[in-house]
N, C-alpha and C. Protein backbone atom coordinates (compact mmCIF):
# COMPACT_ATOMS: atom_id res chain seq x y z
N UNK A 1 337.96 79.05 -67.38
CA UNK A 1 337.65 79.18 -68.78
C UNK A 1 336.55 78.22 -69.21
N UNK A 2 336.40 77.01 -68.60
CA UNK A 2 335.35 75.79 -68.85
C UNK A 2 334.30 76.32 -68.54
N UNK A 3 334.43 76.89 -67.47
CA UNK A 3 333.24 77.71 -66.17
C UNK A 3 332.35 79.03 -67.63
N UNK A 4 333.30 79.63 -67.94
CA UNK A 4 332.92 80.77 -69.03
C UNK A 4 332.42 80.31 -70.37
N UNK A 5 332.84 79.13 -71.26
CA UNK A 5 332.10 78.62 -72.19
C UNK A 5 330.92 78.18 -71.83
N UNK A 6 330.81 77.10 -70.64
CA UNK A 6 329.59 76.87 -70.09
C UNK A 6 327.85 77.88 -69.97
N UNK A 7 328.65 78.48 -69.53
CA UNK A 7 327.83 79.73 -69.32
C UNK A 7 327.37 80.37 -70.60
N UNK A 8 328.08 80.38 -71.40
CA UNK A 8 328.38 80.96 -73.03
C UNK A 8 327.40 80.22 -73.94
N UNK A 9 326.89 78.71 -73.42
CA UNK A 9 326.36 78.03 -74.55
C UNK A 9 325.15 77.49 -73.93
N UNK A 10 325.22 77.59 -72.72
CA UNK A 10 324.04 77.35 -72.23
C UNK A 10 323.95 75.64 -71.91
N UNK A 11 323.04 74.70 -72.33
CA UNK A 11 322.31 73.45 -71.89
C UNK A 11 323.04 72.81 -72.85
N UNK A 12 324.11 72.97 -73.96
CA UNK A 12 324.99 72.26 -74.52
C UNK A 12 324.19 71.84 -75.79
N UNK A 13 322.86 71.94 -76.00
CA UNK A 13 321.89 71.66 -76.96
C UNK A 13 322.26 72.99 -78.15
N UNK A 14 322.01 72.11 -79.10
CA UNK A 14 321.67 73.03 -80.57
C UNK A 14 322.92 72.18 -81.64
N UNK A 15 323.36 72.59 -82.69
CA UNK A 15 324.00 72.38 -83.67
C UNK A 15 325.76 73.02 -83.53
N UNK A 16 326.72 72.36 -83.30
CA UNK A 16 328.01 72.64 -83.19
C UNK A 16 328.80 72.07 -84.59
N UNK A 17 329.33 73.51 -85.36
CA UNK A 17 329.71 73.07 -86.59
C UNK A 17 331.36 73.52 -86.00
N UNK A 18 331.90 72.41 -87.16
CA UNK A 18 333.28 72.34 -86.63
C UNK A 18 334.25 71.88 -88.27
N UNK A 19 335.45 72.01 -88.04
CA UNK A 19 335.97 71.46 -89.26
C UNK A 19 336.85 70.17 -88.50
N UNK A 20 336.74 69.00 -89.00
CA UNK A 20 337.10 67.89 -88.52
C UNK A 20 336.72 67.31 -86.97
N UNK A 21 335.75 66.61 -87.09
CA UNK A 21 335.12 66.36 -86.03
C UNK A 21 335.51 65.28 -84.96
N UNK A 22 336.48 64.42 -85.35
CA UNK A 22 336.98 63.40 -85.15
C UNK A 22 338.21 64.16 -84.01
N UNK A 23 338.66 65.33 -84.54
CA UNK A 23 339.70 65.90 -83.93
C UNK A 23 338.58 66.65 -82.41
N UNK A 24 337.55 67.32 -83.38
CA UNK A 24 337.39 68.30 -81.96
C UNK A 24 336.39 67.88 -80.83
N UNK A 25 335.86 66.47 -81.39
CA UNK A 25 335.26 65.28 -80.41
C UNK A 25 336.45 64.42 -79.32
N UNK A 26 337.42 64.75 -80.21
CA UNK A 26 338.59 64.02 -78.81
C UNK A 26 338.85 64.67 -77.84
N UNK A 27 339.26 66.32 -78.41
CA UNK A 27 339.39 67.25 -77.18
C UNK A 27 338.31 67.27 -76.40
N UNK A 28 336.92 67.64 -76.85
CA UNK A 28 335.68 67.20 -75.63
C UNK A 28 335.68 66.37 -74.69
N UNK A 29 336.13 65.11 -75.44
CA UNK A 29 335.64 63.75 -74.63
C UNK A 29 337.14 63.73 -73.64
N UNK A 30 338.55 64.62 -74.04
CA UNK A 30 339.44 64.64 -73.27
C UNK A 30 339.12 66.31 -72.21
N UNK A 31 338.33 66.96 -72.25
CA UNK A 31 338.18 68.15 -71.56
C UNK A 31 336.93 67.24 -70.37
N UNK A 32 335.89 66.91 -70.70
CA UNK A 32 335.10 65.44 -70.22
C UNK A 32 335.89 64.95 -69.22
N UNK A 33 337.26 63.76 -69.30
CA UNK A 33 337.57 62.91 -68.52
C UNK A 33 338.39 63.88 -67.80
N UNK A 34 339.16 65.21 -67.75
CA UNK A 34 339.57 65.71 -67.05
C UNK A 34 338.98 66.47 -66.22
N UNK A 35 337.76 66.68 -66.41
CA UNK A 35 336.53 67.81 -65.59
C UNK A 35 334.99 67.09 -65.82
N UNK A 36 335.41 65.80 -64.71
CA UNK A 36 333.72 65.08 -65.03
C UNK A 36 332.49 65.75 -64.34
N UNK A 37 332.92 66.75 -64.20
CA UNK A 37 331.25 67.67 -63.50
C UNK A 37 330.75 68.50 -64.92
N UNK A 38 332.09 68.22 -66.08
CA UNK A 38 331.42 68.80 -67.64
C UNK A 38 331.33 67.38 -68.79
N UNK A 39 331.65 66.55 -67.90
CA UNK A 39 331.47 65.15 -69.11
C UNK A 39 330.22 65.08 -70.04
N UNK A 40 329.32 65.23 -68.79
CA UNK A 40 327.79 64.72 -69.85
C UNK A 40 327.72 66.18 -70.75
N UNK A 41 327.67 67.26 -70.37
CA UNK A 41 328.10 68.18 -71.69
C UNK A 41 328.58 68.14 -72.69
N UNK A 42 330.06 68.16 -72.67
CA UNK A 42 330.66 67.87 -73.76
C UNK A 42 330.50 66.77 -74.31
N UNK A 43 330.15 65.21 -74.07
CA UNK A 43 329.29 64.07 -74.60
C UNK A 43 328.28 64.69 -75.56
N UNK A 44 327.30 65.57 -74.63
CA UNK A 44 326.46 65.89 -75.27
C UNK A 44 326.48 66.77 -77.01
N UNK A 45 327.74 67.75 -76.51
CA UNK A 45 328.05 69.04 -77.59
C UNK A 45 328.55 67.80 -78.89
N UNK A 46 329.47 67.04 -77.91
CA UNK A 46 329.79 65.43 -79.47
C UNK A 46 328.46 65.14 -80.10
N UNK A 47 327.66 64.85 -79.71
CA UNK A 47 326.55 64.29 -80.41
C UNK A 47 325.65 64.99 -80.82
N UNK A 48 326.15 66.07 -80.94
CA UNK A 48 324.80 67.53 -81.83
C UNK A 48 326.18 68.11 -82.37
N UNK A 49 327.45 67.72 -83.62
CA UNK A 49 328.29 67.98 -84.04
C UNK A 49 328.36 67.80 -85.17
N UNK A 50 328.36 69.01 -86.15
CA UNK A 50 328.34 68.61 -87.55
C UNK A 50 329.86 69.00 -88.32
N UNK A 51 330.47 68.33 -89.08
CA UNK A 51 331.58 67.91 -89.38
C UNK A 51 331.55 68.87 -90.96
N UNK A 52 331.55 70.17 -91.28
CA UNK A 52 331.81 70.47 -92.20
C UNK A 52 333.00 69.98 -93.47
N UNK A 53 333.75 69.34 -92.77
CA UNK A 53 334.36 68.75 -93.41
C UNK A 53 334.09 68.09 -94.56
N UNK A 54 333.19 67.05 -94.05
CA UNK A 54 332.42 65.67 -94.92
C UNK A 54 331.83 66.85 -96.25
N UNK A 55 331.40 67.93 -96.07
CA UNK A 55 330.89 68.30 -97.43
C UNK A 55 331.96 68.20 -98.50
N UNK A 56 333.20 68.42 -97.89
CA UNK A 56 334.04 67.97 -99.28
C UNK A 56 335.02 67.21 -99.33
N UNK A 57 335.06 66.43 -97.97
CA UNK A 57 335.75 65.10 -97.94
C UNK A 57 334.65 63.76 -99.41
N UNK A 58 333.95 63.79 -99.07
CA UNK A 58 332.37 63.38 -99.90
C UNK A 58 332.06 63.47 -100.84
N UNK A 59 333.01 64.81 -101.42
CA UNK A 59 332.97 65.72 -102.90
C UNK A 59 331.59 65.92 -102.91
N UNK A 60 330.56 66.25 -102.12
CA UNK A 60 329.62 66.91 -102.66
C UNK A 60 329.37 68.42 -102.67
N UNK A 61 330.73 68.88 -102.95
CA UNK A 61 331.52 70.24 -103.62
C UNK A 61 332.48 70.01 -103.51
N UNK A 62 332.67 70.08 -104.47
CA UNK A 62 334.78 70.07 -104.77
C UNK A 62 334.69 71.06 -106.01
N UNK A 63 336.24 71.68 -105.86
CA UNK A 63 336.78 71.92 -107.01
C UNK A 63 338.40 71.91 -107.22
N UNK A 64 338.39 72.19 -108.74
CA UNK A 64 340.42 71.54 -109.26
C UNK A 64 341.21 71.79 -108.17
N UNK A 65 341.19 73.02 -107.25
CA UNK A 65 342.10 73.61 -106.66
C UNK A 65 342.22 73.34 -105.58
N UNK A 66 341.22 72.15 -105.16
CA UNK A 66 341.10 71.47 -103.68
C UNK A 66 342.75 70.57 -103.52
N UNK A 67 342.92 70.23 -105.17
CA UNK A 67 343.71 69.28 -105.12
C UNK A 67 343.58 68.34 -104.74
N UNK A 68 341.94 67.62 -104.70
CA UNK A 68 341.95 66.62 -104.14
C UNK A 68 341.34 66.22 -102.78
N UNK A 69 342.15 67.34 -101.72
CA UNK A 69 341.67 67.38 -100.42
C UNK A 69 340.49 67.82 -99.95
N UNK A 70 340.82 67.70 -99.01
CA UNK A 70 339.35 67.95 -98.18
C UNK A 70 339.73 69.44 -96.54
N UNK A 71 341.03 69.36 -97.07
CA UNK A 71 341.49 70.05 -95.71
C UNK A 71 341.59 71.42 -95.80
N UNK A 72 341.08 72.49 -94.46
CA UNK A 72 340.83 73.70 -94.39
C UNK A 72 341.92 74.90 -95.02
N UNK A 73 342.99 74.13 -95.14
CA UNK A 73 344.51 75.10 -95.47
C UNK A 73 343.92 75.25 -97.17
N UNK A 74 343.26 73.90 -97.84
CA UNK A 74 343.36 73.97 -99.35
C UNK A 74 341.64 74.25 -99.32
N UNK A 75 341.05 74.24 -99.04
CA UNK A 75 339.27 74.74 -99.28
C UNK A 75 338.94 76.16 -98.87
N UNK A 76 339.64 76.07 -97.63
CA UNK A 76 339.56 77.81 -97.30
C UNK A 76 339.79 78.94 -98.41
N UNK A 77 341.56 78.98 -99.11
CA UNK A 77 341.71 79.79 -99.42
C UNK A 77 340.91 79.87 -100.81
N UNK A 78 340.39 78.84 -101.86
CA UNK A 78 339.51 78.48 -102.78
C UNK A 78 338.09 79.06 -102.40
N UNK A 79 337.44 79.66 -101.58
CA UNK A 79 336.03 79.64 -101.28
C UNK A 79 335.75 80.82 -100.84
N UNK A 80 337.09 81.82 -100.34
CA UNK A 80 337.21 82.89 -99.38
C UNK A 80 338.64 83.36 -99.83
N UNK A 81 339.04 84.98 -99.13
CA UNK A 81 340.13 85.56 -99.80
C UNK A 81 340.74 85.55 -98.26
N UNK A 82 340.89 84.27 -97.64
CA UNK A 82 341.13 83.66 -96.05
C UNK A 82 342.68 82.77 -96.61
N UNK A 83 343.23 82.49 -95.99
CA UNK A 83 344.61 81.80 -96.41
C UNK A 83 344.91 81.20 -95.13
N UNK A 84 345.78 80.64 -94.93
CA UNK A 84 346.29 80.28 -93.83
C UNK A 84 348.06 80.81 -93.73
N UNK A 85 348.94 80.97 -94.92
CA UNK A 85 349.63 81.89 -95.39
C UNK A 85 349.71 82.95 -94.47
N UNK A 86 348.25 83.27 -94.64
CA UNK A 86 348.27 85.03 -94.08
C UNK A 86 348.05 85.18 -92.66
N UNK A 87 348.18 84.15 -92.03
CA UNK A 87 348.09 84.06 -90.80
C UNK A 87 349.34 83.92 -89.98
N UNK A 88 349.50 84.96 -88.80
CA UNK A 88 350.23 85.03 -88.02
C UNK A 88 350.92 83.73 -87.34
N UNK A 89 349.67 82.77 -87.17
CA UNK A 89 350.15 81.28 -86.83
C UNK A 89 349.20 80.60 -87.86
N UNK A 90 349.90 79.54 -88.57
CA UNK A 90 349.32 79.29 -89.79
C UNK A 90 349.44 77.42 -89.83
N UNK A 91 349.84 76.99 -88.07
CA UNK A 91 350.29 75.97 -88.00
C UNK A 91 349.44 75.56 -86.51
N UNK A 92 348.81 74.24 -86.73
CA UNK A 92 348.64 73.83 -85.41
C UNK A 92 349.19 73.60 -83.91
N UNK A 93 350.17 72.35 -84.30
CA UNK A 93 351.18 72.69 -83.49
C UNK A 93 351.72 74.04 -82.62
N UNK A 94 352.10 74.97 -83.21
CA UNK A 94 352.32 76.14 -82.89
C UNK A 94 351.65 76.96 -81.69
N UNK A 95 350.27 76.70 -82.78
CA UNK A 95 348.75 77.40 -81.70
C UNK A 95 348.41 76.74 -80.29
N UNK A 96 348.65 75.25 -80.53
CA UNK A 96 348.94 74.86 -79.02
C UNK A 96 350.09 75.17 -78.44
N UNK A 97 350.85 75.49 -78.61
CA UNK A 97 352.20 76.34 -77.45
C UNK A 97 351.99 77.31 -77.27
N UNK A 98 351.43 78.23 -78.39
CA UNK A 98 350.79 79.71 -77.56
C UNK A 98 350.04 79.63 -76.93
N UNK A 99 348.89 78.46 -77.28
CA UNK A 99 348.10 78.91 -75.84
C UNK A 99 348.32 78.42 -74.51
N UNK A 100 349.10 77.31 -74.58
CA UNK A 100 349.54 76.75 -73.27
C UNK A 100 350.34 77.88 -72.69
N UNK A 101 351.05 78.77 -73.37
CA UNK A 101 351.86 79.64 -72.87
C UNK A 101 351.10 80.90 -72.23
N UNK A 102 350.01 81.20 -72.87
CA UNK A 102 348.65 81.99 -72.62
C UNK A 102 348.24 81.97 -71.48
N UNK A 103 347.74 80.33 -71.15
CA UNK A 103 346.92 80.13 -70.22
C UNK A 103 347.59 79.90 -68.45
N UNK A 104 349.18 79.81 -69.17
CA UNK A 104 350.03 79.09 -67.90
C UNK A 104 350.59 80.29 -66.92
């Protein structure tokens, strides 16, 4: 599957937008120390990573219904007719046991 993204993105160069970056820079840098023939990649994909988040962690858009937050469960459904509600798995946790169960 590493082998198939690889291939998928090419030289690891360009702009990787993500929601919480802090989270999906750990899994890299932990996909990295477990497969160091993809370390300098995923190093690399970390450091061309833009953190959609910060646009409204930052408030440079917010609104009432954020409640405050900054997190995808409360901005999503405010911006888009997207929910997390309406989702079959609507929980993180979760989504990692299906896919471990997926992949195993």
């Amino acid at each position: 599957m590493i082998a198939d993204f690889v291939r998928d993105i090419g030289t690891g160069y360009g702009t990787y937008i993500v929601w919480n970056k802090s989270f999906e820079n750990g899994r890299n840098s932990d996909i990295g120390s477990l497969h160091p023939e993809y370390a300098e990649l995923f190093a690399s994909i970390n450091e061309h990573t833009f953190d959609l988040m910060d646009i409204f962690k930052n408030n440079l858009y917010f609104h009432p219904d954020f409640g405050g937050s900054a997190s995808i469960k409360k901005v999503l459904p405010v911006l888009t007719d997207i929910s997390y509600k309406d989702l079959a798995v609507g929980d993180g946790g979760i989504a990692t046991d299906l896919l471990q169960k997926i992949i195993s």
